[in-house]
Protein backbone atom coordinates (compact mmCIF):
# COMPACT_ATOMS: atom_id res chain seq x y z
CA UNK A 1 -77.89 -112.63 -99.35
CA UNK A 2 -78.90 -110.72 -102.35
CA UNK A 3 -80.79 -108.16 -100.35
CA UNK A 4 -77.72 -107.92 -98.42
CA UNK A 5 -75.77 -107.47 -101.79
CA UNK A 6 -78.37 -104.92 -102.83
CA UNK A 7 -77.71 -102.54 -100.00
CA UNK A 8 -73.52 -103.21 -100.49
CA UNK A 9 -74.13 -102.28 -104.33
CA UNK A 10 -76.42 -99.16 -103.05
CA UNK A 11 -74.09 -97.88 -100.21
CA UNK A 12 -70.69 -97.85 -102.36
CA UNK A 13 -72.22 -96.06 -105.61
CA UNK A 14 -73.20 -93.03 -102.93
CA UNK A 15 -70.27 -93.00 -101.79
CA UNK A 16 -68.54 -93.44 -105.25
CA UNK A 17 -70.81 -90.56 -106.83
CA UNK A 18 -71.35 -92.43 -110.13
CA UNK A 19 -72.13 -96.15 -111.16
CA UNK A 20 -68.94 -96.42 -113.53
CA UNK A 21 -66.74 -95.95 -110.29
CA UNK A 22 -68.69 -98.09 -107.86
CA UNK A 23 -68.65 -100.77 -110.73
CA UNK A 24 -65.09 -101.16 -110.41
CA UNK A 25 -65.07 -100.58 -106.87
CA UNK A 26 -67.57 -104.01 -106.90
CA UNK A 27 -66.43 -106.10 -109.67
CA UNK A 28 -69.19 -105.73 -112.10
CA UNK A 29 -70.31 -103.69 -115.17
CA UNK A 30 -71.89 -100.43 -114.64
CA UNK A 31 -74.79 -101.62 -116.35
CA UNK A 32 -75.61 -104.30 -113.57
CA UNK A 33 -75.15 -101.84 -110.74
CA UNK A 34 -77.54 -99.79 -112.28
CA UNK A 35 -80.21 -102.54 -112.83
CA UNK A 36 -79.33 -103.48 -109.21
CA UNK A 37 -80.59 -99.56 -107.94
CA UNK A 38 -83.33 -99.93 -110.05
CA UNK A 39 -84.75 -103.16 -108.83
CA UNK A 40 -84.14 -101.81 -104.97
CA UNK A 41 -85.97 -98.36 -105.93
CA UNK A 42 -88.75 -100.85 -107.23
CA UNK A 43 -88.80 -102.53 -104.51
CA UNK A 44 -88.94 -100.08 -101.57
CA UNK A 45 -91.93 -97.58 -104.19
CA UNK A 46 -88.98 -94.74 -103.95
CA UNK A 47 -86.61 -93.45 -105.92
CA UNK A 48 -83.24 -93.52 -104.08
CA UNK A 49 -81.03 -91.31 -106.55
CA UNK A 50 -80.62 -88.24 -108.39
CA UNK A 51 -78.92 -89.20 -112.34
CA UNK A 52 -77.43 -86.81 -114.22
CA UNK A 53 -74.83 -88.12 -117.48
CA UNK A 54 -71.58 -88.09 -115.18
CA UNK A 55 -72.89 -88.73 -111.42
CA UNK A 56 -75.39 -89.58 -109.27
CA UNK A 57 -76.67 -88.31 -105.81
CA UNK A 58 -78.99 -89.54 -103.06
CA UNK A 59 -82.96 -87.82 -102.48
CA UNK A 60 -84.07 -87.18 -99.70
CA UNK A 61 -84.99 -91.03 -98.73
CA UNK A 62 -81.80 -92.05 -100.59
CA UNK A 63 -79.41 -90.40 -97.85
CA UNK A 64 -81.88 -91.34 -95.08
CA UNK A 65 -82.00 -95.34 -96.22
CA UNK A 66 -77.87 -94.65 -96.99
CA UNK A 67 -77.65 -93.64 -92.88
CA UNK A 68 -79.13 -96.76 -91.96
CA UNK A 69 -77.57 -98.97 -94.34
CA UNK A 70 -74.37 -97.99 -93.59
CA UNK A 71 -75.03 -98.75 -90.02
CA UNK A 72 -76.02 -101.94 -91.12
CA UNK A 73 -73.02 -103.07 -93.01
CA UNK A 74 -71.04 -101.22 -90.27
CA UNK A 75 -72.24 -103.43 -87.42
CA UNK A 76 -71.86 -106.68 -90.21
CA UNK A 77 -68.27 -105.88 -90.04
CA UNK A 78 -67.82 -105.41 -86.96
CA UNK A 79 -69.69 -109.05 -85.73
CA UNK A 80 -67.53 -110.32 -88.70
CA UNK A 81 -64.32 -108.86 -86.94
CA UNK A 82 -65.46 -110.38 -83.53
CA UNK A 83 -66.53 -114.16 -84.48
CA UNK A 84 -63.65 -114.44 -86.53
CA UNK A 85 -60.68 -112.94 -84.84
CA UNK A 86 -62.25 -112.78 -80.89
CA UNK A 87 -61.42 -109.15 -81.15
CA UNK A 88 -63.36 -106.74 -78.41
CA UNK A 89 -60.80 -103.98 -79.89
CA UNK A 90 -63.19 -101.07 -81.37
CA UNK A 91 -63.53 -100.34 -84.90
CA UNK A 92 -65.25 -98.69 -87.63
CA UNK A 93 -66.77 -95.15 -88.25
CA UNK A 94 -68.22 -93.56 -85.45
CA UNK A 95 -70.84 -90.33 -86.35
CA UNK A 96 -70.94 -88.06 -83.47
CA UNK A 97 -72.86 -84.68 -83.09
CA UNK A 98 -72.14 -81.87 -81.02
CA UNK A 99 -72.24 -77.96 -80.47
CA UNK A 100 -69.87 -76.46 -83.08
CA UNK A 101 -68.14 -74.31 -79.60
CA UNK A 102 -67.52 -77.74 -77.78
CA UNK A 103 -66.57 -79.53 -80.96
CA UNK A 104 -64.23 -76.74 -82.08
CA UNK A 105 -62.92 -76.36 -78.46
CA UNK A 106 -62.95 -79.63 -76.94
CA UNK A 107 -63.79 -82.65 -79.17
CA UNK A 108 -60.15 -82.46 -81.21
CA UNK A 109 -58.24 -82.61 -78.25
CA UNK A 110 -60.49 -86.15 -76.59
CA UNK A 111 -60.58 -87.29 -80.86
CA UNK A 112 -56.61 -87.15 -80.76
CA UNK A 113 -56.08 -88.81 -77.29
CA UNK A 114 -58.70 -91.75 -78.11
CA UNK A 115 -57.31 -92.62 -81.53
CA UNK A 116 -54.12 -93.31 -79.76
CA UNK A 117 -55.60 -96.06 -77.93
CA UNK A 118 -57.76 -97.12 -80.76
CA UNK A 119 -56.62 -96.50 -83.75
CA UNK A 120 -58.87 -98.52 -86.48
CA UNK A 121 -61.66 -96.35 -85.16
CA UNK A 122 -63.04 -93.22 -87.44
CA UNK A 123 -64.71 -90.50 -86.96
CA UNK A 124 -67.57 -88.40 -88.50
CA UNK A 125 -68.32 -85.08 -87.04
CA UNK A 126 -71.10 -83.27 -87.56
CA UNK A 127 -71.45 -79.89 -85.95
CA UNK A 128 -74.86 -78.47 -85.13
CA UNK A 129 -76.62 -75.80 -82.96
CA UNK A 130 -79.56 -77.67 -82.33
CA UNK A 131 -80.14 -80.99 -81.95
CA UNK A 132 -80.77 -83.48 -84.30
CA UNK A 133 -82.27 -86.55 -84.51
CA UNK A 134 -80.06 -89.30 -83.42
CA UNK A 135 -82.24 -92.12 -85.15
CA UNK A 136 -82.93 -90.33 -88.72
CA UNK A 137 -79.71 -89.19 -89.28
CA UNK A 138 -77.57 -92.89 -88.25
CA UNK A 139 -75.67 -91.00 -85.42
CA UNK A 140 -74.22 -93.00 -82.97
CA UNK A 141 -73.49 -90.26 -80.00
CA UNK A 142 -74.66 -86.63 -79.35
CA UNK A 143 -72.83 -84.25 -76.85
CA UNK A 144 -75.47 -82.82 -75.06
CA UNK A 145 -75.81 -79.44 -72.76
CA UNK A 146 -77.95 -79.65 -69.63
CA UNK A 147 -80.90 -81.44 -69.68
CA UNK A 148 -82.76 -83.99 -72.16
CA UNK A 149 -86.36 -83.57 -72.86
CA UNK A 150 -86.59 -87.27 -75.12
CA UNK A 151 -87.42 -90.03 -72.60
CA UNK A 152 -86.41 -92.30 -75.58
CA UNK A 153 -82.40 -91.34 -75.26
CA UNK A 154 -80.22 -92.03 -72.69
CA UNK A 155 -77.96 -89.61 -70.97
CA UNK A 156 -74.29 -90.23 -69.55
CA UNK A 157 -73.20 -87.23 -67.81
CA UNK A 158 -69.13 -86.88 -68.28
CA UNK A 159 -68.48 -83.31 -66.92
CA UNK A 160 -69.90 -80.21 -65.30
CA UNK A 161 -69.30 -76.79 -67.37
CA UNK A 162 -68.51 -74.06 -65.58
CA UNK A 163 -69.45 -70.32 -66.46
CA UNK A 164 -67.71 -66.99 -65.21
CA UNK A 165 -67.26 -63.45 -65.86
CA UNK A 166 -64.59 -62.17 -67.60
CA UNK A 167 -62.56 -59.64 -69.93
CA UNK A 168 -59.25 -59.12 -71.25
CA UNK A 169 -56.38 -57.47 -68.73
CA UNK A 170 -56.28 -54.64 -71.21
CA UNK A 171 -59.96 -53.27 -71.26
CA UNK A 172 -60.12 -53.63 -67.28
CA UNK A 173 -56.79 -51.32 -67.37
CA UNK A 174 -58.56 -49.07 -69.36
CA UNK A 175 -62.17 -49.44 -68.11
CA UNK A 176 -61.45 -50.12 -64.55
CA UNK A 177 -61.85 -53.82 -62.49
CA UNK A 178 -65.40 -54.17 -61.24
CA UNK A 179 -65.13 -54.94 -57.34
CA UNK A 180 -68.62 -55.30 -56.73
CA UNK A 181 -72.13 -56.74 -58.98
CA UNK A 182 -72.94 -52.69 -59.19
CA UNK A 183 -69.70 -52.04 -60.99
CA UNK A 184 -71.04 -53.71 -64.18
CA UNK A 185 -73.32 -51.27 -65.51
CA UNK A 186 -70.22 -48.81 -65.93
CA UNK A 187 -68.85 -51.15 -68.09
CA UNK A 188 -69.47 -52.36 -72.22
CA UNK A 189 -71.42 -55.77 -71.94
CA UNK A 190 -71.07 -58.55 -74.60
CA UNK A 191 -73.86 -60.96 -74.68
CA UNK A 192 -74.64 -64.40 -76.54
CA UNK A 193 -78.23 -64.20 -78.02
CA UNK A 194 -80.17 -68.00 -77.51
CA UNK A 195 -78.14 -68.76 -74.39
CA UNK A 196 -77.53 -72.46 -73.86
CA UNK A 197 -74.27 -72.56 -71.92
CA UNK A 198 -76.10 -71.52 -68.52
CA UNK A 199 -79.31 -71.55 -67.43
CA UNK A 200 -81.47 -68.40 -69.09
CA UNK A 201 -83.69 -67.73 -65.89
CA UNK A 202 -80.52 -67.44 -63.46
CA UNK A 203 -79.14 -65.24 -66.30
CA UNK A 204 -81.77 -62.95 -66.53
CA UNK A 205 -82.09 -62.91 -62.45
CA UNK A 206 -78.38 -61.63 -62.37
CA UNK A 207 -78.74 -59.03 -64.67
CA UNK A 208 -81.40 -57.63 -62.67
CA UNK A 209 -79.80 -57.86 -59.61
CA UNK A 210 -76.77 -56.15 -61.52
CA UNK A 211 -78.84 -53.31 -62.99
CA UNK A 212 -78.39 -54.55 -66.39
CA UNK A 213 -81.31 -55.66 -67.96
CA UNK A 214 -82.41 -52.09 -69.80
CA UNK A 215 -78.49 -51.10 -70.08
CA UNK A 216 -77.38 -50.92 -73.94
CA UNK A 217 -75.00 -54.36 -74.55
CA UNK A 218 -72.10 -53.68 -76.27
CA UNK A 219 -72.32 -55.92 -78.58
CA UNK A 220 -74.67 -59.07 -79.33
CA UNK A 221 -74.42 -62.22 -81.50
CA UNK A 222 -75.55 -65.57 -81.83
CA UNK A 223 -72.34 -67.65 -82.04
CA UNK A 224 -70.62 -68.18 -78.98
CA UNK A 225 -66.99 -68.26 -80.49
CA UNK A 226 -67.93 -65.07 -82.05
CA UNK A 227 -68.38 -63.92 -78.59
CA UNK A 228 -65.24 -65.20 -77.16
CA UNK A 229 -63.12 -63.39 -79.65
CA UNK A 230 -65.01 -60.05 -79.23
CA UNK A 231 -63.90 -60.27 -75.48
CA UNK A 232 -60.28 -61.06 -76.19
CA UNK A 233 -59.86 -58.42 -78.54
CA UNK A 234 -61.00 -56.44 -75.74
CA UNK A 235 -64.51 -55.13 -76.57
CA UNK A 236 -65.77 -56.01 -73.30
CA UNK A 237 -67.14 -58.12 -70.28
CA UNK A 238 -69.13 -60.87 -70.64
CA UNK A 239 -70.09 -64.64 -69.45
CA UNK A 240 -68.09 -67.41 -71.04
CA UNK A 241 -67.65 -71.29 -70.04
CA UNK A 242 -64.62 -71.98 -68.51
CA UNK A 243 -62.65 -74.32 -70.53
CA UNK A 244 -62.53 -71.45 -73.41
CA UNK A 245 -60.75 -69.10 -71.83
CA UNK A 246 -58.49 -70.81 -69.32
CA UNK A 247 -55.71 -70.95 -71.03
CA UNK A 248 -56.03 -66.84 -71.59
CA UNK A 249 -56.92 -66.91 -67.39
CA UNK A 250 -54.14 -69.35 -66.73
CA UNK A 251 -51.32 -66.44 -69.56
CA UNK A 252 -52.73 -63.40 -67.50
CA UNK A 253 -54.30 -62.56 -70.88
CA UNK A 254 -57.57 -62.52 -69.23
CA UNK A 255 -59.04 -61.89 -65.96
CA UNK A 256 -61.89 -64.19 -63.75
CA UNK A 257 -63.92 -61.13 -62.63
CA UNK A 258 -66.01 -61.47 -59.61
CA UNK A 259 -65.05 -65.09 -58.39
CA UNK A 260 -67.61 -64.70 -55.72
CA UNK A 261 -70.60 -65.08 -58.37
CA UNK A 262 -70.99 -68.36 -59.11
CA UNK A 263 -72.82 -69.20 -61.73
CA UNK A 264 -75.29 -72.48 -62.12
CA UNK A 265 -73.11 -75.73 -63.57
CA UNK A 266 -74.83 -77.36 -66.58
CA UNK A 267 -73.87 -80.58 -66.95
CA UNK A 268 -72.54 -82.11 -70.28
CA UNK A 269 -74.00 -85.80 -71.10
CA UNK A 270 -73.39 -88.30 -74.39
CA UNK A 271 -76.43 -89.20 -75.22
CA UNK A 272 -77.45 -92.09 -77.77
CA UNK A 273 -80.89 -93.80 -78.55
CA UNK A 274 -82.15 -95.58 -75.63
CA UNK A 275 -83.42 -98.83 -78.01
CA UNK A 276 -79.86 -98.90 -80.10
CA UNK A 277 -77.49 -101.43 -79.48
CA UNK A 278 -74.66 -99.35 -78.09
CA UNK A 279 -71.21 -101.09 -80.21
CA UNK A 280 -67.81 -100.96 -79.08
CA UNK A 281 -66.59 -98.48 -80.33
CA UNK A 282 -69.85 -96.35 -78.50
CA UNK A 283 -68.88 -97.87 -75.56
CA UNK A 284 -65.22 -97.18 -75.88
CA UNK A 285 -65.91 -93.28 -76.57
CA UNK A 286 -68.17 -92.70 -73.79
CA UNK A 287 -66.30 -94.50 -71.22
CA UNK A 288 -63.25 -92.59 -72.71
CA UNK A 289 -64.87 -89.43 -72.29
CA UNK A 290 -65.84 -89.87 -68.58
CA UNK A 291 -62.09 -90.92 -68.04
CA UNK A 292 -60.90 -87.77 -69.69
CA UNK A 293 -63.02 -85.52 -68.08
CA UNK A 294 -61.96 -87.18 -64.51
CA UNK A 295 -58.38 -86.89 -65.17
CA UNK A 296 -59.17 -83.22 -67.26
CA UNK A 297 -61.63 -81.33 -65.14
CA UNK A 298 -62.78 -78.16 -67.02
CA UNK A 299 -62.62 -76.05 -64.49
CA UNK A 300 -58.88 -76.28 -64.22
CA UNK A 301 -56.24 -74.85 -66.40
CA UNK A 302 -53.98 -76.62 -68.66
């Protein structure tokens, strides 16, 4: 129990910033909590936090041990809430990673419809461009893009993306509409730099069989919202996943150029540690997803 109590003590003066406050928070003098740190950074041969005269913040091993601790205590609670009340209902903070496109595009509207059916679940987000790992950085779900190179996660797949061509109504009006692959290189291209909404060989195959691959691009970047906005302010054509545009498609705003070129689907998985006990409120999210996505198909409007 008082290792337990060590890692309560620990995990609320992180989150309180500064012993005074997390010795309130607990009951106890601020001169105990501190002893209490100390002993644990004696313990583990590390020391866990930064001190200045008003706060405190975690190392580098002090936020990693705070991840897992956290997790810890999370998953206490959460048998606690069980055993005593024979609850199954979810609960507690779930940390989630994903693509800052999908999270900024899709993960608001799935956050909003699951809280209404479980509403003593949180949620941190954390929005990367790569991956990270799921293990060292207490994440309980990643949203992952086509296919998964660690053997030691598992992979749900909950939707197929779907890529097209397309511009704005008012640069095709005043550029022309491409009617055939060859129609392209008349027209300003927008690309995404470090591709990893489609598949990079097929990419590179159509723009050589368009005639594209030595033609100037318009305009290049590395973020793929940046990219959508370029094309709806009208800069040009260019290759976007379907669920960012549609509602522009489904307004008349924008235009699905070339319908006929179909473009590989990349599938879109939640993936968690393959060794992890997966809690309710994982399992609750990623059978939530795969409902959504049934009933929401991406490659529809609305």
């Amino acid at each position: 129990m008082a290792r337990l109590d060590s890692l309560i003590i620990f995990t609320t003066v992180v989150k309180a910033n500064n012993f005074t406050n997390a010795a309130h928070q607990l009951g106890l003098t601020p001169s105990a909590v501190s002893k209490q740190i100390s002993l644990l950074e004696d313990k583990l041969g590390v020391r866990l936090l930064n001190r200045t005269t008003r706060s405190v913040s975690p190392t580098e091993a002090g936020q990693l041990f705070f991840n897992r601790c956290s997790r810890i205590l999370e998953d206490l609670e959460e048998a606690e809430h069980m055993v005593k009340d024979l609850e199954t209902s979810p609960r507690g903070t779930l940390r989630i990673t994903a693509t800052p496109t999908f999270g900024r595009s899709m993960l608001m509207k799935i956050f909003s419809k699951f809280l209404e059916q479980y509403p003593n679940v949180n949620f941190d987000l954390i929005l990367a461009d790569k991956g990270l790992d799921l293990v060292r950085e207490g994440i309980d779900l990643a949203i992952h893009l086509g296919s998964l190179q660690d053997s030691r996660l598992v992979a749900r797949p909950v939707a197929k993306q779907k890529v097209i061509l397309t511009g704005t109504r008012k640069y095709l009006d005043e550029h022309g509409h491409p009617k055939k692959l060859g129609d392209l290189f008349k027209h300003h291209i927008l690309m995404v730099s470090g591709i990893d909404f489609a598949e990079p060989r097929w990419i590179k195959r159509f723009l050589k069989e368009a005639g594209l691959q030595n033609k100037d691009r318009r305009f290049t970047v590395n973020d793929l919202d940046t990219l959508c906005e370029a094309t709806m302010n009208d800069m040009g054509i260019t290759a976007l996943p379907y669920y960012m545009v549609r509602d522009e498609l489904a307004s008349g705003k924008m235009v699905h150029l070339l319908p006929e070129i179909i473009f590989p689907s990349r599938t879109i998985h939640v993936v968690y540690p393959e060794n992890r006990y997966l809690s309710a409120k994982s399992r609750a999210f990623v059978d939530f997803m795969a409902a959504y996505f049934e009933e929401h198909d991406l490659d529809k409007t609305g």
